[in-house]
N, C-alpha and C. Protein backbone atom coordinates (compact mmCIF):
# COMPACT_ATOMS: atom_id res chain seq x y z
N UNK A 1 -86.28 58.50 -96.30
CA UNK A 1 -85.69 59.02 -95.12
C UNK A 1 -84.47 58.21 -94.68
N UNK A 2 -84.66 57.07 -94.63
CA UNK A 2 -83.65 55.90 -94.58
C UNK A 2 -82.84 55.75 -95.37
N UNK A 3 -81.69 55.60 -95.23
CA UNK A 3 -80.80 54.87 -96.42
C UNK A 3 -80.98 53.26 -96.40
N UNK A 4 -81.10 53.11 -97.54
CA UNK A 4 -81.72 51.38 -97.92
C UNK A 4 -80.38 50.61 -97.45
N UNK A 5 -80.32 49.44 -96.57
CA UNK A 5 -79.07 48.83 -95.98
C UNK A 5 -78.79 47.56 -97.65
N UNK A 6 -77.51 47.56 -97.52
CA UNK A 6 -76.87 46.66 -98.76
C UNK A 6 -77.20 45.43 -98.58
N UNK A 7 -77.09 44.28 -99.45
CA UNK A 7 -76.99 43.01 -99.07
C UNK A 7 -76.06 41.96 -97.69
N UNK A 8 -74.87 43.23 -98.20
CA UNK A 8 -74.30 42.49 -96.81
C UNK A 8 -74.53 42.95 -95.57
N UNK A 9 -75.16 43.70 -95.47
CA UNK A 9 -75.65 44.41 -94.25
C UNK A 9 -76.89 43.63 -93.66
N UNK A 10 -77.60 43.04 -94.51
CA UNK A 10 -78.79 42.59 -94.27
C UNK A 10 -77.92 40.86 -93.75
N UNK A 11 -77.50 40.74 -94.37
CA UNK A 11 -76.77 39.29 -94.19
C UNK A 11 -76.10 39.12 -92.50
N UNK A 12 -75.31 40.38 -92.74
CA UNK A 12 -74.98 40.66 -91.18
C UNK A 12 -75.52 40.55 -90.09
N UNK A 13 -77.02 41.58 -90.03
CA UNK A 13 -78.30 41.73 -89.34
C UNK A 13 -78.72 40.25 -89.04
N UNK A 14 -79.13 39.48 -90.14
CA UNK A 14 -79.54 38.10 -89.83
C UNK A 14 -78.72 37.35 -88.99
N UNK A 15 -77.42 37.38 -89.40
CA UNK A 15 -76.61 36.18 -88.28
C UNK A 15 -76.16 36.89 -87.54
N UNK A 16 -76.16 38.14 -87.10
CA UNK A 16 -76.37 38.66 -85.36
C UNK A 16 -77.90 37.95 -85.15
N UNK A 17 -78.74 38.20 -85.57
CA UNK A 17 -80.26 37.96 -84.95
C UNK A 17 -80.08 36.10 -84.65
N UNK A 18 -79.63 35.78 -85.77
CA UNK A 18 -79.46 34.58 -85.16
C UNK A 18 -78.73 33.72 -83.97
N UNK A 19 -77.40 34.42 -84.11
CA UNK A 19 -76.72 34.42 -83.29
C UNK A 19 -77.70 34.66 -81.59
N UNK A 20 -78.27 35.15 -81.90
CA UNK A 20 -78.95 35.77 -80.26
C UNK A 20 -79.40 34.90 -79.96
N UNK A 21 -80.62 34.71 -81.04
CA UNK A 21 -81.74 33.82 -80.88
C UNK A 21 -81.63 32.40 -80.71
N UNK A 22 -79.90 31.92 -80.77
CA UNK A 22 -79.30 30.78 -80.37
C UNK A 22 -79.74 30.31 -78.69
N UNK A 23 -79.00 31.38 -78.16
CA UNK A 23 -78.76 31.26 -76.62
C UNK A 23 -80.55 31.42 -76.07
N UNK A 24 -81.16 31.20 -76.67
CA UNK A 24 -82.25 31.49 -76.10
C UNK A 24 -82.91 30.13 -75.93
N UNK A 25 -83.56 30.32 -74.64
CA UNK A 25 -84.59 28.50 -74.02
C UNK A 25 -85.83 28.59 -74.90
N UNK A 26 -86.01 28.20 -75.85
CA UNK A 26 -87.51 28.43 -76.08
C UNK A 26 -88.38 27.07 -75.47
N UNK A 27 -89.48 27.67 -74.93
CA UNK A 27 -90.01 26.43 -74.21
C UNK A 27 -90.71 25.46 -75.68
N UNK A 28 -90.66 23.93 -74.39
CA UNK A 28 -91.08 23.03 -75.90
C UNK A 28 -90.02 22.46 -76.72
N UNK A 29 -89.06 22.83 -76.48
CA UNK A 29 -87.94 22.48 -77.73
C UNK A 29 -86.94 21.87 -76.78
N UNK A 30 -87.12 22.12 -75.20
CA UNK A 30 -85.60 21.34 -74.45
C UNK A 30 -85.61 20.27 -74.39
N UNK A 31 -84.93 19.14 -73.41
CA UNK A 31 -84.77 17.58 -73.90
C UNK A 31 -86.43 17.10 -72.76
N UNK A 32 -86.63 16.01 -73.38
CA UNK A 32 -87.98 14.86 -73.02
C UNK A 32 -87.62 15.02 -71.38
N UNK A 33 -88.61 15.75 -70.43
CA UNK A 33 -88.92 15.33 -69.20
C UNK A 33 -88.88 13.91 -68.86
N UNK A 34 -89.01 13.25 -69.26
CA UNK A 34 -89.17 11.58 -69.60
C UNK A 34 -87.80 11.25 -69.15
N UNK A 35 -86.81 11.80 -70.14
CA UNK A 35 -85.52 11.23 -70.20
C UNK A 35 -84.62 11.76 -69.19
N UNK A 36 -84.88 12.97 -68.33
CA UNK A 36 -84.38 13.55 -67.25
C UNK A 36 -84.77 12.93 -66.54
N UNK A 37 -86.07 12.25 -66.12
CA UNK A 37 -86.80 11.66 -64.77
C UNK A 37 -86.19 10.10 -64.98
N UNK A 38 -85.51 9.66 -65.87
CA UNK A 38 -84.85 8.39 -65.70
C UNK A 38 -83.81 8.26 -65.79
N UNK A 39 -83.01 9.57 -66.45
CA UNK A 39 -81.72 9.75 -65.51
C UNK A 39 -81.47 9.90 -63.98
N UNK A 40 -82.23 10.64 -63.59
CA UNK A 40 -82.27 10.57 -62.16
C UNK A 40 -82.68 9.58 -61.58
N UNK A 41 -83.53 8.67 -62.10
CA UNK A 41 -83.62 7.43 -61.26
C UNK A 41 -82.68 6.56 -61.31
N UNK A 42 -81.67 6.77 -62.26
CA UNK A 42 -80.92 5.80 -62.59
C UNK A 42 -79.55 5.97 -61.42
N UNK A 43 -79.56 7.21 -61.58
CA UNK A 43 -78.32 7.96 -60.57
C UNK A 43 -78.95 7.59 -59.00
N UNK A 44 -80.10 7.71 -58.59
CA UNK A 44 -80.84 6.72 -57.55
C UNK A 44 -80.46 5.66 -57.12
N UNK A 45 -80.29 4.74 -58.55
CA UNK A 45 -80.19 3.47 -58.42
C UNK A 45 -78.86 3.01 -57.80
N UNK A 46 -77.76 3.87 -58.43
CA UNK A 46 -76.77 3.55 -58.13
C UNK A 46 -76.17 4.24 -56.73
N UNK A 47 -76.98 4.98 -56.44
CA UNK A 47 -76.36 5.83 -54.98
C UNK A 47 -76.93 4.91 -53.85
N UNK A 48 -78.46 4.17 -54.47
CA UNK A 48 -78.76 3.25 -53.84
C UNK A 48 -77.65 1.87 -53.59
N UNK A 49 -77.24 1.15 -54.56
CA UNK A 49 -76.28 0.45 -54.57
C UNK A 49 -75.30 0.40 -53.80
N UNK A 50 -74.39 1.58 -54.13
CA UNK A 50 -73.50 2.04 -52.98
C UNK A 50 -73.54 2.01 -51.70
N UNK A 51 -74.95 2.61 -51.19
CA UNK A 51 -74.94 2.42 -49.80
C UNK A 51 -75.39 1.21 -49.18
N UNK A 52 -75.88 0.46 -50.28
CA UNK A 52 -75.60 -1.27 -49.84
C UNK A 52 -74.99 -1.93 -49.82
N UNK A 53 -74.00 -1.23 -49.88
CA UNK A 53 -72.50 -1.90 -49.74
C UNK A 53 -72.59 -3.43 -51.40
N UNK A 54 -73.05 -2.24 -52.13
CA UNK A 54 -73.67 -3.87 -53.26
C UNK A 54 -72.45 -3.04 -54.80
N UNK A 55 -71.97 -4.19 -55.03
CA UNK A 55 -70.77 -3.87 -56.54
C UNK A 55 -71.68 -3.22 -57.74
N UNK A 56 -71.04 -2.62 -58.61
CA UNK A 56 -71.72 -2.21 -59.50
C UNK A 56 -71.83 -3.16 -60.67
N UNK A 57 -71.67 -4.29 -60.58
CA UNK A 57 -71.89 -5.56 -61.70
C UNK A 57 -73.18 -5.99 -60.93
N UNK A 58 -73.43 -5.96 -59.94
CA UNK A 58 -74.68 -6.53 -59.24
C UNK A 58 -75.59 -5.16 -59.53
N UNK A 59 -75.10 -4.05 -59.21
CA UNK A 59 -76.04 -3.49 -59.75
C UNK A 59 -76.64 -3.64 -60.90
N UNK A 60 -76.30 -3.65 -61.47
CA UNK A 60 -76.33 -3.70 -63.29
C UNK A 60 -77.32 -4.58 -63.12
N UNK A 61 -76.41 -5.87 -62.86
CA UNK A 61 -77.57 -6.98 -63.09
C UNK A 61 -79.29 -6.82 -62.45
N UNK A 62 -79.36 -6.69 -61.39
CA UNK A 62 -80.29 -5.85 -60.94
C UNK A 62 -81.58 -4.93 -61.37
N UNK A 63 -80.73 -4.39 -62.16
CA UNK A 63 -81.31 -3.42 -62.74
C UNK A 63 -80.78 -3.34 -64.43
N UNK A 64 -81.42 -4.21 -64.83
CA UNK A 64 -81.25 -4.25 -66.56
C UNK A 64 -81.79 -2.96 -67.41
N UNK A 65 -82.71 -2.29 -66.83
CA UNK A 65 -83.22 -1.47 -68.24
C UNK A 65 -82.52 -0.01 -67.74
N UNK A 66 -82.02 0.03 -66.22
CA UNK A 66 -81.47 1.59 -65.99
C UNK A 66 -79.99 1.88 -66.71
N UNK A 67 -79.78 2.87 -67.48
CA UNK A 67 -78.62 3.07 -68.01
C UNK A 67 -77.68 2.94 -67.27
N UNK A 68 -76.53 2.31 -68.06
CA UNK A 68 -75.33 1.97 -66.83
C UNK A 68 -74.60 2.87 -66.67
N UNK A 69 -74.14 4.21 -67.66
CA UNK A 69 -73.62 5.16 -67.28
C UNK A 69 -74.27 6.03 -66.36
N UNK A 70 -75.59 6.81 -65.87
CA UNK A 70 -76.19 6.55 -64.84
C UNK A 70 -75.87 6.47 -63.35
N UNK A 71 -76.14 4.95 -63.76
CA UNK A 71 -75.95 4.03 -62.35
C UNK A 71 -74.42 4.42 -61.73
N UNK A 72 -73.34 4.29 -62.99
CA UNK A 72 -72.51 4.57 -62.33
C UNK A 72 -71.56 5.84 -62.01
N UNK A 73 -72.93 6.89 -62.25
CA UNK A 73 -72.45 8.13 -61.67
C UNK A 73 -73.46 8.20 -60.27
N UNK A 74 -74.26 7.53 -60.33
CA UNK A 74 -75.18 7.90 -59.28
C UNK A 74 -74.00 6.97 -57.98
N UNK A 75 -73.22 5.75 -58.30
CA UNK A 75 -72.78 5.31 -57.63
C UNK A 75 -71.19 6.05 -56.98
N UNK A 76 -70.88 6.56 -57.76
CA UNK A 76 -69.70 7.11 -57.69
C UNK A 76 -69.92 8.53 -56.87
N UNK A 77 -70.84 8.93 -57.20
CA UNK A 77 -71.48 10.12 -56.42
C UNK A 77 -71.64 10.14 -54.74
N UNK A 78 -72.49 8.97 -54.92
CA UNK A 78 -72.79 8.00 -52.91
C UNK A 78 -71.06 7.88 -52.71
N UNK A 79 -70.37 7.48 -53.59
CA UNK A 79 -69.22 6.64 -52.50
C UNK A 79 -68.46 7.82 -52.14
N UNK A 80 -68.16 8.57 -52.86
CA UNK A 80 -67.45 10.19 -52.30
C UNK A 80 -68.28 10.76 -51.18
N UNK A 81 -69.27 11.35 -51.60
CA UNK A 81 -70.55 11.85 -50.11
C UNK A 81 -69.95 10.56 -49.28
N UNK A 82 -70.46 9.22 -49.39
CA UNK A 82 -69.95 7.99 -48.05
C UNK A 82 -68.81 8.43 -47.61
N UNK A 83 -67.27 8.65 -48.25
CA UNK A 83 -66.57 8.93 -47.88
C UNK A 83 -65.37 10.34 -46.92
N UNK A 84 -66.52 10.85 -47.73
CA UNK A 84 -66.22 12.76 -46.92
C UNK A 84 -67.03 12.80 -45.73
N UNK A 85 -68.10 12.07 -45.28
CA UNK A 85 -68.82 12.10 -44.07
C UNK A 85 -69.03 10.75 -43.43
N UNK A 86 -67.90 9.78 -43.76
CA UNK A 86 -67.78 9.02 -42.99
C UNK A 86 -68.81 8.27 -42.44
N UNK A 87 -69.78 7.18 -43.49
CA UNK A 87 -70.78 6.84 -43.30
C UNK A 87 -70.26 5.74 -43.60
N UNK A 88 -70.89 4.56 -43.03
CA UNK A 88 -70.74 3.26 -43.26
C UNK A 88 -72.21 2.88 -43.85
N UNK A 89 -71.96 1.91 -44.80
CA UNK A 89 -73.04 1.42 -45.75
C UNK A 89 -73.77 0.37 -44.62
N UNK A 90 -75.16 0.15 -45.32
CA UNK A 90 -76.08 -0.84 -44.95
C UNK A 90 -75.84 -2.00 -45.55
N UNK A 91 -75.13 -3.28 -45.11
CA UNK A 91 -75.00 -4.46 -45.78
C UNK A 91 -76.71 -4.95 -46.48
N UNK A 92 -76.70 -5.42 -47.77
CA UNK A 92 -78.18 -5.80 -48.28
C UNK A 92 -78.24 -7.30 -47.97
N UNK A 93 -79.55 -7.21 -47.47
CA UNK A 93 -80.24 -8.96 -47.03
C UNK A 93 -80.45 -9.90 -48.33
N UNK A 94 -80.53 -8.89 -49.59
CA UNK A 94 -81.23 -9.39 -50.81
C UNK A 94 -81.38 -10.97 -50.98
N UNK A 95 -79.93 -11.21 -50.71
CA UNK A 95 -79.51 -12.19 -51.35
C UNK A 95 -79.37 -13.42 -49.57
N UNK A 96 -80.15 -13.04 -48.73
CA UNK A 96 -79.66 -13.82 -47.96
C UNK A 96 -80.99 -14.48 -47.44
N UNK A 97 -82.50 -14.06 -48.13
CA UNK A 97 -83.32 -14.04 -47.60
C UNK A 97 -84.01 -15.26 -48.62
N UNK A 98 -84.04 -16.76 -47.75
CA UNK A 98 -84.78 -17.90 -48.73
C UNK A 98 -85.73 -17.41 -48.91
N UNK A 99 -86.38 -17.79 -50.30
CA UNK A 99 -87.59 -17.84 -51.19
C UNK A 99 -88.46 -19.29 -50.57
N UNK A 100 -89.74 -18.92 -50.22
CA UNK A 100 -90.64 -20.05 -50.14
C UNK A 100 -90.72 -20.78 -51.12
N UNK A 101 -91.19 -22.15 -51.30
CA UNK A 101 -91.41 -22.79 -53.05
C UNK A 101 -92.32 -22.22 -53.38
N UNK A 102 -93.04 -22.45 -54.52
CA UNK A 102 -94.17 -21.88 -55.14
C UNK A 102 -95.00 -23.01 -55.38
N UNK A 103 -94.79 -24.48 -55.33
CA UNK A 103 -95.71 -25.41 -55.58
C UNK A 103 -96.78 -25.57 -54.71
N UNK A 104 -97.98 -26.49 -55.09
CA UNK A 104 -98.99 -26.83 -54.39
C UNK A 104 -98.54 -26.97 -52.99
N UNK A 105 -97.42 -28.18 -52.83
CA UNK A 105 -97.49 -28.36 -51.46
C UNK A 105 -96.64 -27.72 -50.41
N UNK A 106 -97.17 -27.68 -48.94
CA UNK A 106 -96.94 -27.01 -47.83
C UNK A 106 -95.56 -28.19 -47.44
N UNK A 107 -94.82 -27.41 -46.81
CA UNK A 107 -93.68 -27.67 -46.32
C UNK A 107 -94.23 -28.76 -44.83
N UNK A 108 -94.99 -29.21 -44.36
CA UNK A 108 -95.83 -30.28 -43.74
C UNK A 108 -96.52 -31.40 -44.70
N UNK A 109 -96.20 -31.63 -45.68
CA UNK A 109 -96.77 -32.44 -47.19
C UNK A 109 -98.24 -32.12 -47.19
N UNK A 110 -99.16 -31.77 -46.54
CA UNK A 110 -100.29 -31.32 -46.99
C UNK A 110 -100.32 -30.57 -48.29
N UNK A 111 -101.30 -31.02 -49.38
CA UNK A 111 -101.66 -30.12 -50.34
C UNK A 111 -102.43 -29.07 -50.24
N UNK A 112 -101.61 -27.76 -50.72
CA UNK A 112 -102.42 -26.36 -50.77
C UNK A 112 -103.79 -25.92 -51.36
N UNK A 113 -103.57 -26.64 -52.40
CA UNK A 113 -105.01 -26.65 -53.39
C UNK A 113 -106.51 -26.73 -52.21
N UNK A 114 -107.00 -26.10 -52.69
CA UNK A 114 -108.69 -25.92 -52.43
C UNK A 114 -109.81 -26.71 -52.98
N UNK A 115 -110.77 -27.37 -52.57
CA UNK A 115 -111.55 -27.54 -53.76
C UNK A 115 -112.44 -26.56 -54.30
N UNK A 116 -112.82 -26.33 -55.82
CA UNK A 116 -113.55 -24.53 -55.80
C UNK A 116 -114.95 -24.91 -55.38
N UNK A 117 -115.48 -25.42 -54.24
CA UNK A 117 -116.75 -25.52 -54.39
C UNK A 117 -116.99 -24.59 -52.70
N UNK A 118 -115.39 -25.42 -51.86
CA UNK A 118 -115.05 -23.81 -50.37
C UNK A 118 -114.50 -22.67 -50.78
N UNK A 119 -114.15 -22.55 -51.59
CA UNK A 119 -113.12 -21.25 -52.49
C UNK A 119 -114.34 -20.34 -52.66
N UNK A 120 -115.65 -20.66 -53.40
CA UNK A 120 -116.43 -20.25 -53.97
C UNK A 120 -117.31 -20.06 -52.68
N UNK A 121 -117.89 -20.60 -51.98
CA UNK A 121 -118.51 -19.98 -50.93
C UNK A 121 -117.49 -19.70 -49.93
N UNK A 122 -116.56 -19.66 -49.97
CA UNK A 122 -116.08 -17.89 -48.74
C UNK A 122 -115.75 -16.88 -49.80
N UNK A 123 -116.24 -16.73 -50.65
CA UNK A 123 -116.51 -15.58 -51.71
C UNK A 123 -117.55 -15.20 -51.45
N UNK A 124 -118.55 -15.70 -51.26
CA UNK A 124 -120.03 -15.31 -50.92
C UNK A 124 -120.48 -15.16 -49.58
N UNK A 125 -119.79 -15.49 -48.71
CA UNK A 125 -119.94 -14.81 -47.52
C UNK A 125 -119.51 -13.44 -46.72
């Protein structure tokens, strides 16, 4: 009933079909959820930055494992928005806030240490 289609016809058929079946989402096959959810944190990071009035070399440093291209769209992003609505940044304390020591002794020379025998009974009470 049909007329049988030629080789190049069939050849044709295929790379239209393919052609289609290009533009198509098939689920399962788009990029790692993973790698979208840490782009966006990364762009976070740096919008964060920005509005701390904090450089993007400090960012960086900061933040070693977030991609720096990223950071510095997420930063570049904040400073335009900062700038079209006229927002002034939050200066960051980060760096202004002393660290206690970490050794045994208390800043009064008393030693911190316990002996474990009171350590151990206010465990048991």
């Amino acid at each position: 009933m049909y007329p049988t289609p030629s080789p190049t016809q069939l050849r044709l058929l295929a790379v239209a079909a393919a052609l289609l079946l290009a533009g198509c989402d098939i689920p399962g096959l788009g990029p790692d959820p993973r790698i979208a959810q840490r782009d966006a944190e990364a762009k976070a990071i740096g919008g964060a930055c920005r509005h701390a009035l904090r450089g993007l070399e400090d960012c960086y440093t900061l933040n070693p494992k977030a991609a720096k291209a990223s950071v510095f769209a997420g930063w570049k992003d904040m400073d335009a928005y900062m700038r079209e609505n006229k927002i002034e940044g939050t200066p960051s304390i980060l760096g202004k806030v002393d660290k206690p020591e970490r050794s045994g002794a208390r800043p009064d020379g008393s030693d911190n240490a316990e002996p474990r025998e009171t350590a151990a009974s206010r465990s048991r009470s």
